[in-house]
Protein backbone atom coordinates (compact mmCIF):
# COMPACT_ATOMS: atom_id res chain seq x y z
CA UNK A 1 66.36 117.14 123.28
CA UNK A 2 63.00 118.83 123.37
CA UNK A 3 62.99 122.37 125.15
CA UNK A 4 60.34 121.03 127.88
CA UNK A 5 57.49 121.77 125.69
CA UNK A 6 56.84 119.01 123.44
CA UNK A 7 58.88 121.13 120.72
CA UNK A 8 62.34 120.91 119.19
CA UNK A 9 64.83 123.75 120.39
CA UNK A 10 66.44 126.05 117.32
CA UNK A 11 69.65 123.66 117.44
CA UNK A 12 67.77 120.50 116.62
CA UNK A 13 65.59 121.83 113.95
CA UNK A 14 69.28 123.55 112.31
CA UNK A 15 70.34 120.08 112.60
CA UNK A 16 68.29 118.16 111.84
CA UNK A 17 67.28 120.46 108.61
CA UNK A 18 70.87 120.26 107.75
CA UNK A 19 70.92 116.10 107.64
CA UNK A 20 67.74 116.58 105.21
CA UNK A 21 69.55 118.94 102.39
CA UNK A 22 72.53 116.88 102.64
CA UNK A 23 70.99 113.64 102.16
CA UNK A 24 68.58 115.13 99.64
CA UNK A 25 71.30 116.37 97.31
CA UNK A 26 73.51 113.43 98.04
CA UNK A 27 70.31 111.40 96.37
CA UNK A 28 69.43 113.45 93.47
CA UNK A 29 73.69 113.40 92.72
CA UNK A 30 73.35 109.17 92.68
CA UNK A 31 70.42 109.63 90.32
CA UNK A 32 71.97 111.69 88.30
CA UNK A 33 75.11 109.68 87.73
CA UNK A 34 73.45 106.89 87.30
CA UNK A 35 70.70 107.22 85.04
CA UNK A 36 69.61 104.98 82.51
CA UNK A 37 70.24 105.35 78.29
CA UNK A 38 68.78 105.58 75.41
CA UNK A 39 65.72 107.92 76.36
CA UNK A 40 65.74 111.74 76.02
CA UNK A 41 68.28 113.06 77.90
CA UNK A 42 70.06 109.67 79.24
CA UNK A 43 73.56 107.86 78.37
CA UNK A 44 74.11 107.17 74.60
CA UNK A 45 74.85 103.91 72.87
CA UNK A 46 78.20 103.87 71.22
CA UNK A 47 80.05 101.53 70.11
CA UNK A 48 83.97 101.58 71.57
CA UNK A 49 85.74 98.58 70.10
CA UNK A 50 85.53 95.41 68.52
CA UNK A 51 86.36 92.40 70.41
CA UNK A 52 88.84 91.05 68.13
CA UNK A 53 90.80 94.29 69.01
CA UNK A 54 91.22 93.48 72.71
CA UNK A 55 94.02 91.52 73.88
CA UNK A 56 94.03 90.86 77.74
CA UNK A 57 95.53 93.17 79.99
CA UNK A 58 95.96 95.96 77.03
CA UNK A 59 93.57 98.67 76.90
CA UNK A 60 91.80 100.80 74.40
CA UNK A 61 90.86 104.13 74.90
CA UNK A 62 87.62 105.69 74.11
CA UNK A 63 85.75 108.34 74.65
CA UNK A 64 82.20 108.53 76.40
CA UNK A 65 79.44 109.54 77.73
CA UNK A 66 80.86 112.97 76.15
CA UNK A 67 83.57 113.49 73.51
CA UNK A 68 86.79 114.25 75.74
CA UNK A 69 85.53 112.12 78.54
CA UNK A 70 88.76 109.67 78.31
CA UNK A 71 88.10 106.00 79.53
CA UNK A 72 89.93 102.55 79.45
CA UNK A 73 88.47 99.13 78.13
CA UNK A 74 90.16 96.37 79.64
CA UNK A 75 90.26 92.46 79.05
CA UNK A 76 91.03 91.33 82.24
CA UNK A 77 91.53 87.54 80.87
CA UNK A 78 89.11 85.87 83.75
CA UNK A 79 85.88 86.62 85.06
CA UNK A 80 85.39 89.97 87.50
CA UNK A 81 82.47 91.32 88.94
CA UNK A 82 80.61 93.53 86.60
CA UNK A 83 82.33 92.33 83.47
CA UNK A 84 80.86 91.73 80.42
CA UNK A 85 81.24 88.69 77.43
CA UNK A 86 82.07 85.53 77.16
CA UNK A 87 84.43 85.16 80.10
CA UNK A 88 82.65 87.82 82.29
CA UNK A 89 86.41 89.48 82.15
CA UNK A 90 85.70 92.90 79.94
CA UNK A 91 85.44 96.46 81.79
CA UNK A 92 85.54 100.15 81.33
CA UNK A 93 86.12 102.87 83.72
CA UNK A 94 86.79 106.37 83.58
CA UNK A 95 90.79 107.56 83.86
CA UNK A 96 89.77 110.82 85.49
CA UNK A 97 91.19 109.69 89.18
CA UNK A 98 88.82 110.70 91.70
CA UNK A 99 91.00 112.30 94.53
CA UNK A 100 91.88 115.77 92.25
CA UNK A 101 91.47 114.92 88.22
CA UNK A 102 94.63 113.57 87.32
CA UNK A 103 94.85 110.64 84.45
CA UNK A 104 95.52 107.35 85.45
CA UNK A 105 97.50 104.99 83.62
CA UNK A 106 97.03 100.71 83.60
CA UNK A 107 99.98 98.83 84.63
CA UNK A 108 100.06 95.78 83.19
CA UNK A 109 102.12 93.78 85.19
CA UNK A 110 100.75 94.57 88.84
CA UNK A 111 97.23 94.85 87.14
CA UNK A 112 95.70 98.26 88.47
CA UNK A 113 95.52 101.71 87.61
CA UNK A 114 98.12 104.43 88.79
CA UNK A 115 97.31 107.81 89.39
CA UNK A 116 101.06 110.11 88.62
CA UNK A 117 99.90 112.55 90.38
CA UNK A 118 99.62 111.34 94.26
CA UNK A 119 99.78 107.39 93.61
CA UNK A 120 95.93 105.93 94.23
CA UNK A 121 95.81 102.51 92.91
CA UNK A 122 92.77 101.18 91.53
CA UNK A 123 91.78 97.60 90.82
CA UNK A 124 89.69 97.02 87.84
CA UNK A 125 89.21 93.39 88.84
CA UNK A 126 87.17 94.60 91.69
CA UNK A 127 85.24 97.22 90.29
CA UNK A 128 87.74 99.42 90.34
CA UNK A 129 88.03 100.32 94.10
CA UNK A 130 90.76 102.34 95.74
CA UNK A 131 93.17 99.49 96.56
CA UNK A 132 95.92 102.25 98.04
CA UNK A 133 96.04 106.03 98.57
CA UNK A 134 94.34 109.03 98.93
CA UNK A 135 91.03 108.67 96.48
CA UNK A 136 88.40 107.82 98.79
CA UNK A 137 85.94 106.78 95.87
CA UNK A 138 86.23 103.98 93.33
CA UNK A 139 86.89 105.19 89.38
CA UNK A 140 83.15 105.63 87.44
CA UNK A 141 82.71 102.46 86.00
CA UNK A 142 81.20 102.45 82.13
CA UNK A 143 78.42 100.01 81.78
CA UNK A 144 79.13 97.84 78.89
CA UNK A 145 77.18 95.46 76.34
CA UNK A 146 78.82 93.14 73.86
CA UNK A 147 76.51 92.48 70.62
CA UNK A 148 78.15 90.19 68.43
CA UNK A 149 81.40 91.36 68.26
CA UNK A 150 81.06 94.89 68.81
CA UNK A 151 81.37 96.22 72.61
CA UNK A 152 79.22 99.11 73.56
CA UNK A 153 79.17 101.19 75.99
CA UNK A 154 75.50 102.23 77.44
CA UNK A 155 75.79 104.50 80.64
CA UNK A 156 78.28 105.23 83.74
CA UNK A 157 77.96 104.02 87.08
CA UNK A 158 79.33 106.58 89.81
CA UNK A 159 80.14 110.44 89.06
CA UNK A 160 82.87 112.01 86.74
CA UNK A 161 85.36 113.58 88.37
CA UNK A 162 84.93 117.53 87.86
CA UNK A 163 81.04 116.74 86.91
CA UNK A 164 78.05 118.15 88.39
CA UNK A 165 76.17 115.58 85.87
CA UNK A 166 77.81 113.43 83.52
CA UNK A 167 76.47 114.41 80.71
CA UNK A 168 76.83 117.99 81.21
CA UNK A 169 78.06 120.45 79.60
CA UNK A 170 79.78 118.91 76.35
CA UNK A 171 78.64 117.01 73.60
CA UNK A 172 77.45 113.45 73.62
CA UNK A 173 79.70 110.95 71.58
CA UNK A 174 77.87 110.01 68.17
């Protein structure tokens, strides 16, 4: 409320200053994860398999945007949203889970990832969202592009776990 004067009392300008810096750094974090490749400065293109080495529901590892950033490419056998190919049905995410770091693992048979640590379960057939647990975000998704039979990898969607910026500090993969 106004302090009778037409002007906004110390509380509602601490407030209200507040909302601003969060929502500020809240945007220049989504820009940052999610910037585009190929320029100076953005994701690198790098090839991570060969489609003839996927077999559904086995993954590959890679690494990306930086070398010792794990991820898992995934065949899901049938078209998901955000998959890439033929069949719509290959994706890539991060295994960094996003509640406190640990690695997840794929289990084939129920078709998610597992964190070991405090059991979130992702699904990568829905963009890898939190389908149980404690993770309240969904696993950084890699963008992918197939050309010809290689599968490349292009830029990340969402942040890293344990990364101010994605691409900082480490080396980008060749």
């Amino acid at each position: 409320m106004a302090d009778g004067k037409g002007g906004l009392t110390r509380k509602q300008m601490l407030v209200g200053g507040g909302a601003l810096v969060v929502g500020g750094g809240a945007a220049a974090a989504i820009a940052i994860a999610t910037r585009d490749g190929d320029g100076e400065g953005g994701y690198p293109r790098a090839k991570v398999a060969q489609r003839g080495d996927l077999q559904v529901g086995k993954t590959v590892e890679f690494e990306y945007p930086l070398e010792g950033q794990k991820n898992m490419l995934l065949d899901m056998g049938e078209a998901v949203p955000g998959g890439v190919g033929d069949n719509s049905s290959l994706v890539a995410y991060s295994i960094v889970c996003q509640h406190m770091g640990c690695p997840v693992g794929y289990e084939e048979q129920e078709k998610h990832f597992m964190c070991p640590c405090h059991q979130t379960l992702y699904d990568p057939a829905r963009e890898g969202y939190v389908i149980q647990g404690v993770a309240q975000r969904p696993l950084p998704r890699v963008q992918l592009e197939v050309d010809g039979d290689d599968i490349i990898a292009v830029g990340v969607e969402g942040l890293i776990f344990g990364y101010r910026d994605n691409l900082a500090p480490g080396e980008k993969v060749a």
